[in-house]
PDB file of N, CA and C in Angstrom:
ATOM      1  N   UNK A   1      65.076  87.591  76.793  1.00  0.00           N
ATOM      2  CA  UNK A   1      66.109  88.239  76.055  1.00  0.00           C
ATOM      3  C   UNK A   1      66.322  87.591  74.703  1.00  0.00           C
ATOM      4  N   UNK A   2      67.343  88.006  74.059  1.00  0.00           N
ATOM      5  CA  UNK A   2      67.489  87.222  72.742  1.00  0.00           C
ATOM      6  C   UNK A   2      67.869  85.669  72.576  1.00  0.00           C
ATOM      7  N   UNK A   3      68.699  85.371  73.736  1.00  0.00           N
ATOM      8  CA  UNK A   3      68.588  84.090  73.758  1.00  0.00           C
ATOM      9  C   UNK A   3      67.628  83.189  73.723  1.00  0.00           C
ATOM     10  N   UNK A   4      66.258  83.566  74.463  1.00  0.00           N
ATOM     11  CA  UNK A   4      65.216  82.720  74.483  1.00  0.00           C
ATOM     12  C   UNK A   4      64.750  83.468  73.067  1.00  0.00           C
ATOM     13  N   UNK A   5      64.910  84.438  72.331  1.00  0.00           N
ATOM     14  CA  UNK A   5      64.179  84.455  71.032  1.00  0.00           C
ATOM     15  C   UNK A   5      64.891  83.250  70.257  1.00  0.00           C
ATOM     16  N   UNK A   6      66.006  83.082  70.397  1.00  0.00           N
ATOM     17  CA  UNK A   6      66.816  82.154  69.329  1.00  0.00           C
ATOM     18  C   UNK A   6      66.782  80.778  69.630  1.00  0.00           C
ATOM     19  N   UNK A   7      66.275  80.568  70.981  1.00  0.00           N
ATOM     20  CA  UNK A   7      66.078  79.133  71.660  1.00  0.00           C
ATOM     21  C   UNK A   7      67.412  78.742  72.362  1.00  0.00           C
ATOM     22  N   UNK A   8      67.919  80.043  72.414  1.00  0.00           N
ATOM     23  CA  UNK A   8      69.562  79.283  73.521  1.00  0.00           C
ATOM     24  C   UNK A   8      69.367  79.497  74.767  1.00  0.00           C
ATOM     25  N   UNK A   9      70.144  78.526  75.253  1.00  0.00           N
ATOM     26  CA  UNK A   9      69.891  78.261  76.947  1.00  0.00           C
ATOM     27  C   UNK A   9      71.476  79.497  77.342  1.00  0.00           C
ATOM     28  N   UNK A  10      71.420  80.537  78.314  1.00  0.00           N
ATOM     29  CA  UNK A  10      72.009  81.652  78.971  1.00  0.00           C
ATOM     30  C   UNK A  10      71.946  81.634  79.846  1.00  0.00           C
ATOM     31  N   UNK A  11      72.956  82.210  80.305  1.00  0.00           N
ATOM     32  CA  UNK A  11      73.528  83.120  81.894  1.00  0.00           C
ATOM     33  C   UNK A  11      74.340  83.910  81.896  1.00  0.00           C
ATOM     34  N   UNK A  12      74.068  84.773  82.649  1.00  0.00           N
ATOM     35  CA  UNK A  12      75.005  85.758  82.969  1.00  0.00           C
ATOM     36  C   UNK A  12      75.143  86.124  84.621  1.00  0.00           C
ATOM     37  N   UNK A  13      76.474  86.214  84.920  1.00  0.00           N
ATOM     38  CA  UNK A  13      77.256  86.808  86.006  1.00  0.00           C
ATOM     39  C   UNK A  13      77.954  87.810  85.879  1.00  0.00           C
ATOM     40  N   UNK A  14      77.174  88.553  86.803  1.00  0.00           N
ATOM     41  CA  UNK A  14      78.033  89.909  87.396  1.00  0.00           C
ATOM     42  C   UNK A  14      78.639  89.962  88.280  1.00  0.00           C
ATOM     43  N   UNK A  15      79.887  90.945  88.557  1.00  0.00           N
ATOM     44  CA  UNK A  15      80.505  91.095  89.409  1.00  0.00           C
ATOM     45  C   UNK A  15      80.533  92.602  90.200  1.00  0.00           C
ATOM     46  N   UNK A  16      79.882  92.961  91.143  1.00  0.00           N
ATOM     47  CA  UNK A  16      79.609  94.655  91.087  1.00  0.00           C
ATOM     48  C   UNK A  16      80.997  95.185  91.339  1.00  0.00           C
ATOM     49  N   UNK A  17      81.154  95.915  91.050  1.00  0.00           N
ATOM     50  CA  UNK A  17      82.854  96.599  91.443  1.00  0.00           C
ATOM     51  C   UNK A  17      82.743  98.247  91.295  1.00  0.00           C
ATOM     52  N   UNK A  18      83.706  98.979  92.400  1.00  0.00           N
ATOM     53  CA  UNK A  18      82.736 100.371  92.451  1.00  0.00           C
ATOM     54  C   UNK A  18      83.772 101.189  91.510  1.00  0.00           C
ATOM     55  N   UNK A  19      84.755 100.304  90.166  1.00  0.00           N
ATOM     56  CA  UNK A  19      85.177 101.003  89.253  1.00  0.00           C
ATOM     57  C   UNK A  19      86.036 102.664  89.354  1.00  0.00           C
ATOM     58  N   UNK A  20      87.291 102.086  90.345  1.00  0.00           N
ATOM     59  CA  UNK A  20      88.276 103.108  90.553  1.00  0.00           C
ATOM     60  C   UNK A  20      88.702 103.487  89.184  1.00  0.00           C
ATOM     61  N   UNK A  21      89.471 104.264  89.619  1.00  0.00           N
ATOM     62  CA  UNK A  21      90.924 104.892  88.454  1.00  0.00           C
ATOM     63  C   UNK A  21      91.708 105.529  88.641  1.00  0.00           C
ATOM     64  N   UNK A  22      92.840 105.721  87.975  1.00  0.00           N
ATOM     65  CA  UNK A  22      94.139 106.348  88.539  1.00  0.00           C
ATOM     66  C   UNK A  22      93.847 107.883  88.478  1.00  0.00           C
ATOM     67  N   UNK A  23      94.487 108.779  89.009  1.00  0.00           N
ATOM     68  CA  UNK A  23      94.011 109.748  88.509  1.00  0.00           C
ATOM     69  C   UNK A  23      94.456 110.323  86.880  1.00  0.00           C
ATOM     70  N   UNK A  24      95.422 109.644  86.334  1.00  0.00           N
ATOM     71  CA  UNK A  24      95.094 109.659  84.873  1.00  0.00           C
ATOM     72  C   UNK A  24      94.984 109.444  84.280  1.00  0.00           C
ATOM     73  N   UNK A  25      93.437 108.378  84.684  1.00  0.00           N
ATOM     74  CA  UNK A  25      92.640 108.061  84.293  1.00  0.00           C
ATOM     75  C   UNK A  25      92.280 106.580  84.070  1.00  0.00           C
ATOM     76  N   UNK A  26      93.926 105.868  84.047  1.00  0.00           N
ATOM     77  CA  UNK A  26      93.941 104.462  83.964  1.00  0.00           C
ATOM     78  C   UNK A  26      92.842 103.708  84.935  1.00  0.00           C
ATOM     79  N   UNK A  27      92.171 102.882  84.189  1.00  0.00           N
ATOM     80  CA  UNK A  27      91.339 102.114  85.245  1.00  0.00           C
ATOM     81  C   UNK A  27      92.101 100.696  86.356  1.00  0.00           C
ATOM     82  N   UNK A  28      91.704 100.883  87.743  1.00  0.00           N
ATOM     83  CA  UNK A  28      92.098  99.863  88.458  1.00  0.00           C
ATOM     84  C   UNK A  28      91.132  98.516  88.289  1.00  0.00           C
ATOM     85  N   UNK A  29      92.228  97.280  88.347  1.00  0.00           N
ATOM     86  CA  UNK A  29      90.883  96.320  88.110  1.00  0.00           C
ATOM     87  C   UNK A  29      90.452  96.037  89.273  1.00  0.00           C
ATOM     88  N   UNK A  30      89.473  95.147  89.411  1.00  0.00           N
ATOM     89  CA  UNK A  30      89.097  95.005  90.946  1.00  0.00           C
ATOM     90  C   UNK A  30      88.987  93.217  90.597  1.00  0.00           C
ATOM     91  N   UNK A  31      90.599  92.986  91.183  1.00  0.00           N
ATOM     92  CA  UNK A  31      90.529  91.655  90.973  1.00  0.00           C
ATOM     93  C   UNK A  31      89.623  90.746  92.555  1.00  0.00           C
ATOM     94  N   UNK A  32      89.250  91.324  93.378  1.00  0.00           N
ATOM     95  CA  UNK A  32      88.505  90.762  94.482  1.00  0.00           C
ATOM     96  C   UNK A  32      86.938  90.806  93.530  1.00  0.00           C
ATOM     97  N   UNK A  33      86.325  91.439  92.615  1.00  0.00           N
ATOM     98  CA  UNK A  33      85.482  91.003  92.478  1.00  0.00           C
ATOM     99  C   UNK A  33      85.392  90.158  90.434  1.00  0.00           C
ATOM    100  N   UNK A  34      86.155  89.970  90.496  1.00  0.00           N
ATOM    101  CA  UNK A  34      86.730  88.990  89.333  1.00  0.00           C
ATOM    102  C   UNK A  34      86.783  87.777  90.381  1.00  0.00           C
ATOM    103  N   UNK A  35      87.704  87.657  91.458  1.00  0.00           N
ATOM    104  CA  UNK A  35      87.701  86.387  92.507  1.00  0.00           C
ATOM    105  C   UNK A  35      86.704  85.781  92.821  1.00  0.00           C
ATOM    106  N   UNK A  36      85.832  86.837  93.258  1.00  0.00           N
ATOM    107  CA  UNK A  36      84.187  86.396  93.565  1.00  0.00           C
ATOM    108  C   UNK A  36      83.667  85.751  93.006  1.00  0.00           C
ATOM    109  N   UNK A  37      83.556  86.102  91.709  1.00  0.00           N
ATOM    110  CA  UNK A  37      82.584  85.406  89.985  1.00  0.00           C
ATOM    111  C   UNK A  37      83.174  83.980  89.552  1.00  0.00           C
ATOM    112  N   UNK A  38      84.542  84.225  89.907  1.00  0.00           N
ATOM    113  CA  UNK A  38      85.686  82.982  89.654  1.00  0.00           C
ATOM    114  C   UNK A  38      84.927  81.768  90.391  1.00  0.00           C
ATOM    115  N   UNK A  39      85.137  81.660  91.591  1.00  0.00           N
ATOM    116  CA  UNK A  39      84.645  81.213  92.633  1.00  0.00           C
ATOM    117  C   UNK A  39      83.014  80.698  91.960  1.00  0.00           C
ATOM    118  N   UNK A  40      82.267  81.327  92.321  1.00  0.00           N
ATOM    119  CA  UNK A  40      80.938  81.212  91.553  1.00  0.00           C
ATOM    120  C   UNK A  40      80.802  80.376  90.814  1.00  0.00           C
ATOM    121  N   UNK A  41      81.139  80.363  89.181  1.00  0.00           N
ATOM    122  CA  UNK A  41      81.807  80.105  88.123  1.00  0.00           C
ATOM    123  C   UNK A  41      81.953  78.768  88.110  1.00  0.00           C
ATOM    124  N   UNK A  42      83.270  78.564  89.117  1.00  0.00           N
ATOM    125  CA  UNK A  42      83.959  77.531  89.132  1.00  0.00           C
ATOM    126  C   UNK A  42      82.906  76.208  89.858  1.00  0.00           C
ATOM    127  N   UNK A  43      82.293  76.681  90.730  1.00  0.00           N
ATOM    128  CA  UNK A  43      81.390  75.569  91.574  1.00  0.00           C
ATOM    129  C   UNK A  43      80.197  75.807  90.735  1.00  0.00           C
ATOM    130  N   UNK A  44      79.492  76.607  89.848  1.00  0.00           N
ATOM    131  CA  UNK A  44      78.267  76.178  88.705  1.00  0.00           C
ATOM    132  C   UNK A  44      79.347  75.166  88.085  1.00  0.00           C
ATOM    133  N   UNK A  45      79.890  75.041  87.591  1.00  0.00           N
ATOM    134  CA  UNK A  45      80.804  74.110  86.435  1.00  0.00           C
ATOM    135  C   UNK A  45      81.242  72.828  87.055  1.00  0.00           C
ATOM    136  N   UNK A  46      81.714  72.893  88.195  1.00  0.00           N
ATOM    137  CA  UNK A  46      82.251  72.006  89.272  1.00  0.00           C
ATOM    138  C   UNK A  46      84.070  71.468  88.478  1.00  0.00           C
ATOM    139  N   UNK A  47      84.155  72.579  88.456  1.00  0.00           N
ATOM    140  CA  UNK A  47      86.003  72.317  87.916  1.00  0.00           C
ATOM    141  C   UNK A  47      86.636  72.979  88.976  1.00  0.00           C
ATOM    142  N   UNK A  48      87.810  73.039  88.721  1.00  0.00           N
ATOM    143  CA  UNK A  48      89.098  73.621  89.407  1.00  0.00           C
ATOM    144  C   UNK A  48      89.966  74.422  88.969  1.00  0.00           C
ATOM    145  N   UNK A  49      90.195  75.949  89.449  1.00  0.00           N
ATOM    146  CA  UNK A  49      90.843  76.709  88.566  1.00  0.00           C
ATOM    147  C   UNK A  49      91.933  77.629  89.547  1.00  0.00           C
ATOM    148  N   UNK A  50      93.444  77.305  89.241  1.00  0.00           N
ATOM    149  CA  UNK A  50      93.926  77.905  90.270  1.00  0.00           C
ATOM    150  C   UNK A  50      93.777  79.507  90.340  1.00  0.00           C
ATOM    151  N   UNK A  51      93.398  80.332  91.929  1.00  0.00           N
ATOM    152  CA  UNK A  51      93.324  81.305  91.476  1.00  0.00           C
ATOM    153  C   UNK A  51      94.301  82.143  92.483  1.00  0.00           C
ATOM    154  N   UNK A  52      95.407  81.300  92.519  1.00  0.00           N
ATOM    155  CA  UNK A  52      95.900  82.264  93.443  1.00  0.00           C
ATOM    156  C   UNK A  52      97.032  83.351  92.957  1.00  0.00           C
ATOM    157  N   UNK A  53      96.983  83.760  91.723  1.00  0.00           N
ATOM    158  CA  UNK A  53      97.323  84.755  91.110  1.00  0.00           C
ATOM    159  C   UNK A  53      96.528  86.026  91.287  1.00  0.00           C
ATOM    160  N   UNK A  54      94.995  85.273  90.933  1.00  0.00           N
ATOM    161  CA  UNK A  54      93.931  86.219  91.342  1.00  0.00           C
ATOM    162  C   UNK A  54      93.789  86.841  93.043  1.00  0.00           C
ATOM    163  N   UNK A  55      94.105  85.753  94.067  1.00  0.00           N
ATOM    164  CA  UNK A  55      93.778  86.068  95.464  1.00  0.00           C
ATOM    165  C   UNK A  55      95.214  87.173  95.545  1.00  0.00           C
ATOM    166  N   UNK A  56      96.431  86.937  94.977  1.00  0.00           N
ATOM    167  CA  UNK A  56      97.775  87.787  95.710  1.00  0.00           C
ATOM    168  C   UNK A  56      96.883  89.148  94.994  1.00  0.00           C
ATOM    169  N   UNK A  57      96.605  89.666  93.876  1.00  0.00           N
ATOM    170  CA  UNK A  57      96.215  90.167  93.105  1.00  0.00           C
ATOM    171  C   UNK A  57      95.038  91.232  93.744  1.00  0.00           C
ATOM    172  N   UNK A  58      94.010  90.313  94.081  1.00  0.00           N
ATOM    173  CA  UNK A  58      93.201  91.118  95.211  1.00  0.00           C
ATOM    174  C   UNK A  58      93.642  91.665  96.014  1.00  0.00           C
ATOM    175  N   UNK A  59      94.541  90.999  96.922  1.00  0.00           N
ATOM    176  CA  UNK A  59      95.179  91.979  98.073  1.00  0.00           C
ATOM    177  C   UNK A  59      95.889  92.984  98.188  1.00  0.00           C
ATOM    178  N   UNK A  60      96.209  92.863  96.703  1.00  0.00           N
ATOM    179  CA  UNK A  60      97.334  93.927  96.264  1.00  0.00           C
ATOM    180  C   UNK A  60      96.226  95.457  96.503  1.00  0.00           C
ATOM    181  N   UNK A  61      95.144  94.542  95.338  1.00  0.00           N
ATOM    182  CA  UNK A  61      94.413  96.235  95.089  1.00  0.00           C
ATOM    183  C   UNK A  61      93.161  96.628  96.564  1.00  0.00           C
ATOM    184  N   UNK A  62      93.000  94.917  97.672  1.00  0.00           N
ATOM    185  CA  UNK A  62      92.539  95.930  98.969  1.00  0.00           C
ATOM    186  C   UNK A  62      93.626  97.203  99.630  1.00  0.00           C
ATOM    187  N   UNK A  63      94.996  96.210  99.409  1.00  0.00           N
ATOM    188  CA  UNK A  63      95.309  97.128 100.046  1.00  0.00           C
ATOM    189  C   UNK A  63      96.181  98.641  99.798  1.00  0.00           C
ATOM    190  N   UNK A  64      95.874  98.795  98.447  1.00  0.00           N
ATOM    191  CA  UNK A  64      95.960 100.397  97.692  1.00  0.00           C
ATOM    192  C   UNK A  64      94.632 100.928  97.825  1.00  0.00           C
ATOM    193  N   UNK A  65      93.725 100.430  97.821  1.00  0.00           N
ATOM    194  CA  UNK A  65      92.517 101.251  97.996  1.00  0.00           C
ATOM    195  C   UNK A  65      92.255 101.599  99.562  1.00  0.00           C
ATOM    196  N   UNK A  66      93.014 100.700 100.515  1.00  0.00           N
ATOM    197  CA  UNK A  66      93.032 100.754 101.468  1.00  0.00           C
ATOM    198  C   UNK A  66      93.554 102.518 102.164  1.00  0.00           C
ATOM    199  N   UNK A  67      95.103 102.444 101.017  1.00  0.00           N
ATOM    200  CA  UNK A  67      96.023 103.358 101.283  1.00  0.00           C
ATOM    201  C   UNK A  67      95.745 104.477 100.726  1.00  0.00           C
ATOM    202  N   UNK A  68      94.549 104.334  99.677  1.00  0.00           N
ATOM    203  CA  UNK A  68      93.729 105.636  99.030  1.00  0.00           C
ATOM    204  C   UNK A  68      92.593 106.442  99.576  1.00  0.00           C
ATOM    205  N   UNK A  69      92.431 105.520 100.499  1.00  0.00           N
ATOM    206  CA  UNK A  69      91.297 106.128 101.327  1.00  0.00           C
ATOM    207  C   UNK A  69      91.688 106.733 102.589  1.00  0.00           C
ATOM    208  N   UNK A  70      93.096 106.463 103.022  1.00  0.00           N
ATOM    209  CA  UNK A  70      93.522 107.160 104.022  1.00  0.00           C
ATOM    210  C   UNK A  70      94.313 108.617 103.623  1.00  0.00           C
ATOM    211  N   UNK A  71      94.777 108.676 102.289  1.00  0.00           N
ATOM    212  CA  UNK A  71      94.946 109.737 101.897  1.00  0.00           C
ATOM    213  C   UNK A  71      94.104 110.627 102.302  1.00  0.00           C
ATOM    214  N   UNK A  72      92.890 109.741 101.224  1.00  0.00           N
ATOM    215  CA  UNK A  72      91.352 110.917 101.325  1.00  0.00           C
ATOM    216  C   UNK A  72      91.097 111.636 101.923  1.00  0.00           C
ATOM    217  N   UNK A  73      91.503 110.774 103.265  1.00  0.00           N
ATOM    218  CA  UNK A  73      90.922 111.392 105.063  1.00  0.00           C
ATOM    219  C   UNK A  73      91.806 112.229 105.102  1.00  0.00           C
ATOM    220  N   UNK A  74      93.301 112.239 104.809  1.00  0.00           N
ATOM    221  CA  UNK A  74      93.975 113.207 105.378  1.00  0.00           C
ATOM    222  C   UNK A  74      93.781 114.677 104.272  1.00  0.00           C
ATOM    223  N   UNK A  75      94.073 114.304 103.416  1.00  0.00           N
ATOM    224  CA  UNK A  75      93.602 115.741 102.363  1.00  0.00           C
ATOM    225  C   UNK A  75      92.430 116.019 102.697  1.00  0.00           C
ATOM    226  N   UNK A  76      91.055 115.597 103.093  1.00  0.00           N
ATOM    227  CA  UNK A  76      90.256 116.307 103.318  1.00  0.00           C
ATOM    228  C   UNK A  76      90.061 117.055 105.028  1.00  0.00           C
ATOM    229  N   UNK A  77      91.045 116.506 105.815  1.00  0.00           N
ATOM    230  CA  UNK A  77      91.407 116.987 106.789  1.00  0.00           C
ATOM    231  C   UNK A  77      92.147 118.096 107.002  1.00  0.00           C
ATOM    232  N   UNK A  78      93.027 118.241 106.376  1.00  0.00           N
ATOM    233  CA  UNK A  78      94.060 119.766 106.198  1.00  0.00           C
ATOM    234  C   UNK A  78      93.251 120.779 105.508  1.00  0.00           C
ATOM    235  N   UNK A  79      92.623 120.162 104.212  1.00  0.00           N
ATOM    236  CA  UNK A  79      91.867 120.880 103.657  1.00  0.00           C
ATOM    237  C   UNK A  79      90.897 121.887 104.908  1.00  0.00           C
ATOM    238  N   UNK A  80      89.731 120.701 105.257  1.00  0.00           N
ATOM    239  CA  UNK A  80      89.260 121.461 106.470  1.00  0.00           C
ATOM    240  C   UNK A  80      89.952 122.346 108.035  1.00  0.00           C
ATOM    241  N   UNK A  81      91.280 121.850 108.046  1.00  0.00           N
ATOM    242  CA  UNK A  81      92.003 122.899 108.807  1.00  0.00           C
ATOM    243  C   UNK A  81      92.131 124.573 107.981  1.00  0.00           C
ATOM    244  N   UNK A  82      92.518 124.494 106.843  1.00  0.00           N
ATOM    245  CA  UNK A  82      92.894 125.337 106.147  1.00  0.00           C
ATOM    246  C   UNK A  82      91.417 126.372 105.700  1.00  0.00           C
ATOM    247  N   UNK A  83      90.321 125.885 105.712  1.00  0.00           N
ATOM    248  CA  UNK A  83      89.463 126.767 105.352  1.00  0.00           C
ATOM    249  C   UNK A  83      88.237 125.916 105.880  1.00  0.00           C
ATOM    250  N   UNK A  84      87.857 125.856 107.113  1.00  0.00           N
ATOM    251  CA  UNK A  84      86.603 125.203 108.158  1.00  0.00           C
ATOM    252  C   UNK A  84      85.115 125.818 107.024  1.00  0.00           C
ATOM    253  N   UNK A  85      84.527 124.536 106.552  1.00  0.00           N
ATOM    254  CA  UNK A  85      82.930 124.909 106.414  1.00  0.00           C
ATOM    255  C   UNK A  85      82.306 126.194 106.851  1.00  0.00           C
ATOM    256  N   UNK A  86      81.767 126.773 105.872  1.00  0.00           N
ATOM    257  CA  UNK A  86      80.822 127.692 106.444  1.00  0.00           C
ATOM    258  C   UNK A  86      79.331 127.030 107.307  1.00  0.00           C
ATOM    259  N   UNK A  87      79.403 127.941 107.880  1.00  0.00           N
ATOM    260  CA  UNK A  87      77.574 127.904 108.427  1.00  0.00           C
ATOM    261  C   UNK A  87      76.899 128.604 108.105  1.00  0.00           C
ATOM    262  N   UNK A  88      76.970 129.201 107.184  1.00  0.00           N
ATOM    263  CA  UNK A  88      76.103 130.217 106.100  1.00  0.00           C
ATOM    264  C   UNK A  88      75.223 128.994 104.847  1.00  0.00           C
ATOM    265  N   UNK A  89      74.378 129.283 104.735  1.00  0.00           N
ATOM    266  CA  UNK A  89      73.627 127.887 103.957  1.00  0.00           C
ATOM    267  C   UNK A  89      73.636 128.254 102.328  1.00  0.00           C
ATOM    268  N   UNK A  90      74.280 127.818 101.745  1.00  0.00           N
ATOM    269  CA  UNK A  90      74.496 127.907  99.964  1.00  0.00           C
ATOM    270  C   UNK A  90      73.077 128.866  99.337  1.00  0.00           C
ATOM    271  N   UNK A  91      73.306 129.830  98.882  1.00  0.00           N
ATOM    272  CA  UNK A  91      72.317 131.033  98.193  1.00  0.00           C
ATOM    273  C   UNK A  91      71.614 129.833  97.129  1.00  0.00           C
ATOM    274  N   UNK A  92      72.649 129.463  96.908  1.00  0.00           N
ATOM    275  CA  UNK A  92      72.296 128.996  95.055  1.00  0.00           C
ATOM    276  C   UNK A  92      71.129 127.556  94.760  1.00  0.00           C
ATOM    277  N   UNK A  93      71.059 127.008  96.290  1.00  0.00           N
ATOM    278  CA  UNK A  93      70.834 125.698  96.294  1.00  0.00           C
ATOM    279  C   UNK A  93      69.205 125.877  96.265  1.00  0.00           C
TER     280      UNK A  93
END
């Protein structure tokens, strides 16, 4: 990469995160995988960094995504009460 064109020593860390959002539109952070990298991070360096702003923080957003996914199930449940799948196979596909 450009670093080795310029002779600098690099790294990079990622954190995968499957990049929610509100529905208007605001993005959720995903502080569990900010925690992860932290963590990481912190033991390449061998320092100490408090993160328990970050850990309450995570739990906050497991457990809204938690409570977003049970929505899911239920709206797509009534939904399917209200008008059951066809078994007719899509013309268009």
């Amino acid at each position: 990469g450009e670093a080795r064109v310029r002779g600098l020593k690099g790294i990079c860390l990622l954190a995968e995160t499957p990049g929610y959002s509100t529905p208007s539109g605001r993005p959720i952070v995903d502080a569990k995988a900010s925690r992860a990298l932290l963590k990481v991070l912190t033991q390449i360096l061998g320092v100490e960094v408090d993160l328990s702003g970050l850990e309450r923080q995570a739990a906050l957003t497991e457990e809204f995504m938690e409570r977003v996914a049970r929505l899911e199930q239920q709206v797509l449940e009534q939904v399917l009460r209200v008008r059951p799948p066809s078994k007719e196979k899509p013309y268009y596909v």
